[in-house]
Protein backbone atom coordinates (compact mmCIF):
# COMPACT_ATOMS: atom_id res chain seq x y z
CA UNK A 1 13.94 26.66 12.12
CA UNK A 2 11.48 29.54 11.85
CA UNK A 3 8.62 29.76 9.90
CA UNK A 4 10.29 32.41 7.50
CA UNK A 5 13.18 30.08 6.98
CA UNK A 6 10.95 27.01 6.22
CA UNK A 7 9.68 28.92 3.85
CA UNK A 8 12.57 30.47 2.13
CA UNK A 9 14.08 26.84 1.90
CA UNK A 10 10.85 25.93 0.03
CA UNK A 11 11.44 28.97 -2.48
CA UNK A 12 14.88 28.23 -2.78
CA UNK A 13 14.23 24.45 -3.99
CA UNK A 14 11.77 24.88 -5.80
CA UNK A 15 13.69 27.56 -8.07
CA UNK A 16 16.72 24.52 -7.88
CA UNK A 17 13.80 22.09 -9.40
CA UNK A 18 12.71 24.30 -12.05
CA UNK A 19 16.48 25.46 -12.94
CA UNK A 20 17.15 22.06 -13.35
CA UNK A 21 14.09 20.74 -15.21
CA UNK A 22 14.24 23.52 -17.77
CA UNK A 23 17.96 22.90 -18.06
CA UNK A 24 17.19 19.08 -18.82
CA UNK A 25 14.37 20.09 -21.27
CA UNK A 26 17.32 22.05 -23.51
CA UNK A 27 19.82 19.56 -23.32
CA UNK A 28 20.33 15.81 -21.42
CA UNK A 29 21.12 15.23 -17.97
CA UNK A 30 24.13 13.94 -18.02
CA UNK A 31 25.78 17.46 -19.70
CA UNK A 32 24.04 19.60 -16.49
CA UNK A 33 26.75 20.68 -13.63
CA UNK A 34 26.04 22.05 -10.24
CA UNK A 35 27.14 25.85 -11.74
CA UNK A 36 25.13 25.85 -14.66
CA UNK A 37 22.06 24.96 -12.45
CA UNK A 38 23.25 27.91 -10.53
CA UNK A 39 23.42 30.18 -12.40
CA UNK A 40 20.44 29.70 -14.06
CA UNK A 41 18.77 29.96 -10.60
CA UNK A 42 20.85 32.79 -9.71
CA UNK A 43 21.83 31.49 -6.57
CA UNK A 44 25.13 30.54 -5.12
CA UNK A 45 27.03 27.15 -5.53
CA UNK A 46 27.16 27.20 -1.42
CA UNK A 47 23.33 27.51 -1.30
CA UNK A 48 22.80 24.39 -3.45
CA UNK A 49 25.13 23.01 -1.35
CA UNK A 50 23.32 23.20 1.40
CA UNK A 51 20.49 21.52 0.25
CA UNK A 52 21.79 18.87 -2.23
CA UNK A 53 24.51 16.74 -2.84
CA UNK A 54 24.95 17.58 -6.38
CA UNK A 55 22.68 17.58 -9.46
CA UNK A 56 21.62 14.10 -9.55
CA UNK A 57 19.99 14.05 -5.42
CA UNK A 58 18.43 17.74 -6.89
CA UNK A 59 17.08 14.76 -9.64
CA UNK A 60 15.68 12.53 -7.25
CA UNK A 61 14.30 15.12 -5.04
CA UNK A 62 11.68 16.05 -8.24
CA UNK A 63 11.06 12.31 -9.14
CA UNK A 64 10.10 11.75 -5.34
CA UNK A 65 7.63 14.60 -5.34
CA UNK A 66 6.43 13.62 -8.23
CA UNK A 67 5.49 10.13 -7.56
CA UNK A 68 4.63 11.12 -4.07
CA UNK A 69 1.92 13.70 -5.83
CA UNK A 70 1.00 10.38 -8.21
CA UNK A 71 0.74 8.32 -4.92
CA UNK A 72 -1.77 10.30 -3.23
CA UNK A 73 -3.86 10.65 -6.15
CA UNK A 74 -5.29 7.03 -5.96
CA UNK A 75 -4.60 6.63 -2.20
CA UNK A 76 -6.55 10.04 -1.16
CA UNK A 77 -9.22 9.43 -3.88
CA UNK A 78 -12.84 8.62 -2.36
CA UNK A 79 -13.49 5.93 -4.81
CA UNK A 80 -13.25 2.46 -3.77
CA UNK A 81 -13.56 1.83 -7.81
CA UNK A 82 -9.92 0.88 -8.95
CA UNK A 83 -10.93 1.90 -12.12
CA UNK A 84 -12.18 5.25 -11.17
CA UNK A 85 -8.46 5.71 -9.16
CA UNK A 86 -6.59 4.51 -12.10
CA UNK A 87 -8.58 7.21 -14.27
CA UNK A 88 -7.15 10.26 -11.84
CA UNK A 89 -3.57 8.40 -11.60
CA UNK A 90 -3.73 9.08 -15.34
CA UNK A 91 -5.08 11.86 -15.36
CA UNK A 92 -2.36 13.16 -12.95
CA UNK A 93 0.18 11.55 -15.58
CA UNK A 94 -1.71 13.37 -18.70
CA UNK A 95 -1.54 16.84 -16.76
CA UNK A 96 2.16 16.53 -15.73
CA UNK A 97 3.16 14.93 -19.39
CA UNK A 98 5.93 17.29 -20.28
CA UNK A 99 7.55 16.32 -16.36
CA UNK A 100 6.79 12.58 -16.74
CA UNK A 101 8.31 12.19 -19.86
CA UNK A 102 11.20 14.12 -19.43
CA UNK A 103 11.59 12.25 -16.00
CA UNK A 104 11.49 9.13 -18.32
CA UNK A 105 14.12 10.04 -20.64
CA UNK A 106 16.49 11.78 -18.09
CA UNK A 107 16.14 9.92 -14.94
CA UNK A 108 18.01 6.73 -14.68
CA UNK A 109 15.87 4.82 -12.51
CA UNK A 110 12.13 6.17 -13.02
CA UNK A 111 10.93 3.64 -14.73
CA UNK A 112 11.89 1.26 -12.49
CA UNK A 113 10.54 3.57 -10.08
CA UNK A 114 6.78 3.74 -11.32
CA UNK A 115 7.08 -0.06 -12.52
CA UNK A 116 7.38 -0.42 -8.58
CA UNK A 117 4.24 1.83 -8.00
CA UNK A 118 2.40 -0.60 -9.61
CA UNK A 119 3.72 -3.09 -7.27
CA UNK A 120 2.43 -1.22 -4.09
CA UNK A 121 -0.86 -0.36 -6.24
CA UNK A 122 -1.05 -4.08 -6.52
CA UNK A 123 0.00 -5.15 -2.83
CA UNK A 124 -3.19 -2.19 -1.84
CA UNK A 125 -5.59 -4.55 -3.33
CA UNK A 126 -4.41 -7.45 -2.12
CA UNK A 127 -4.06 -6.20 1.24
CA UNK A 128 -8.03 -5.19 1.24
CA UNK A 129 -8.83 -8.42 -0.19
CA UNK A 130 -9.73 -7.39 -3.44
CA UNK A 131 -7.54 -10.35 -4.82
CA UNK A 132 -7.75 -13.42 -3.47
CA UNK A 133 -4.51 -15.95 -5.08
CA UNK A 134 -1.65 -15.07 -6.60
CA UNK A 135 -0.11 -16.37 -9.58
CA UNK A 136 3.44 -17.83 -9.10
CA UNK A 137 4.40 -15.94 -12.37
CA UNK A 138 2.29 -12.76 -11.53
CA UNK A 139 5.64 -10.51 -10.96
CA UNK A 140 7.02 -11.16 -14.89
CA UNK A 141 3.48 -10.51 -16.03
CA UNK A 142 3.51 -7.18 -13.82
CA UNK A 143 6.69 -6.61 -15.37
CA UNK A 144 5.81 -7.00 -18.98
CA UNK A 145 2.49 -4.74 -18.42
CA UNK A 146 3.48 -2.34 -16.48
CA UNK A 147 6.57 -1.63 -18.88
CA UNK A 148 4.07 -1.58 -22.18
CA UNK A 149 1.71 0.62 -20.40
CA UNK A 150 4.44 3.14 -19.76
CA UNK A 151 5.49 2.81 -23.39
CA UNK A 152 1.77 3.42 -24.64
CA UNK A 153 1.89 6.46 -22.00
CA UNK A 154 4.45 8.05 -23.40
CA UNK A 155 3.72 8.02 -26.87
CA UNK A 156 -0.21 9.08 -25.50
CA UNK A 157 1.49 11.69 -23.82
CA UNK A 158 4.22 12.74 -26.42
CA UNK A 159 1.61 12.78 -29.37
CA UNK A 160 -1.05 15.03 -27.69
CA UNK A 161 -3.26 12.23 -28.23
CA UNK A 162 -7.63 12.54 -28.65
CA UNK A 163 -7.34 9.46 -26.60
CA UNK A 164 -9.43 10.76 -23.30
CA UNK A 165 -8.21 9.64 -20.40
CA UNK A 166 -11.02 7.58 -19.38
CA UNK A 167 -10.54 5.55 -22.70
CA UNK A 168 -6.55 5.15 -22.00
CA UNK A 169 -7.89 3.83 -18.26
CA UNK A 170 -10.16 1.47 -20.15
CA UNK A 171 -7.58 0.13 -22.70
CA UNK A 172 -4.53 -0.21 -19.72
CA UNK A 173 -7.09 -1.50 -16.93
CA UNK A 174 -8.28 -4.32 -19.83
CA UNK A 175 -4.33 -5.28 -20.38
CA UNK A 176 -3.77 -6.02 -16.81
CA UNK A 177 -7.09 -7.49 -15.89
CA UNK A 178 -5.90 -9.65 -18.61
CA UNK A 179 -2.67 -10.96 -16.69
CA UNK A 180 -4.71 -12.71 -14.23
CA UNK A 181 -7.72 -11.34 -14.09
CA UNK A 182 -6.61 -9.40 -10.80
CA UNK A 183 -6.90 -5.95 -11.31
């Protein structure tokens, strides 16, 4: 593949992604077909084709850049301060609200999706030996933090809060150094 056709198959998805998040911001995800996403891009059915399934891998295919984007916000950050790489993961979240929460009300598996993030987020500090035990109940803790954090993001998001970032970081980082003091 050429240069010239790398690039037009980067054009050409990305105008997919944006037919198909502005068609989810009008009405849910579930009432979007392959020819309304079409047409909206003004492309042809046979090009989609040829790059997705059908709407819902075109779905996944944002959500995975997405979270890759959120991934290499705390993994390319030059801090070693968790709290500092939490801050920009937020931060990423606060400037990409209107995509996260969409993804969250659209996407069937997201959540679960960024719950898991904060798996690996957790399994990259225990790996560097930032934590040193492990809780046998640690993973429904996780669980029940990371899914009230998202909540509280949400609404932070939603509502335009005057929260700054930094004090959201504060407030989350406090709830899950509070499930075990690990974080």
């Amino acid at each position: 593949m050429t240069t010239q056709e790398n690039r037009r198959s980067r054009i050409t998805r990305r105008v997919f992604r944006e037919s198909l998040t502005e068609l989810m911001l009008e009405k849910g995800m579930q009432k979007i077909s392959v020819n309304e996403i079409c047409k909206r891009a003004d492309m042809n059915r046979s090009t989609f084709y040829a790059h997705y399934e059908d709407q819902f891998d075109l779905l996944r295919e944002i959500e995975d850049e997405f979270l890759i984007t959120l991934r290499k916000t705390v993994t390319e950050s030059n801090s070693q301060d968790f709290a500092k790489q939490f801050e920009k993961y937020l931060g990423h979240l606060y400037q990409n609200g209107s995509l996260f929460t969409l993804l969250m009300r659209e996407a069937p598996d997201f959540r679960d999706r960024i719950i898991r993030e904060a798996f690996s987020l957790y399994e990259m500090r225990k790996e560097s030996g930032m934590i040193a035990s492990e809780d046998p109940r640690f993973a429904q803790k996780l669980y029940f933090v990371s899914g009230g954090s998202l909540l509280l993001l949400e609404k932070w998001i939603e509502e335009n809060s005057e929260i700054t970032t930094s004090e959201m970081a504060d407030m989350l980082y406090s709830f899950w150094d509070g499930i075990n003091g690990i974080m």
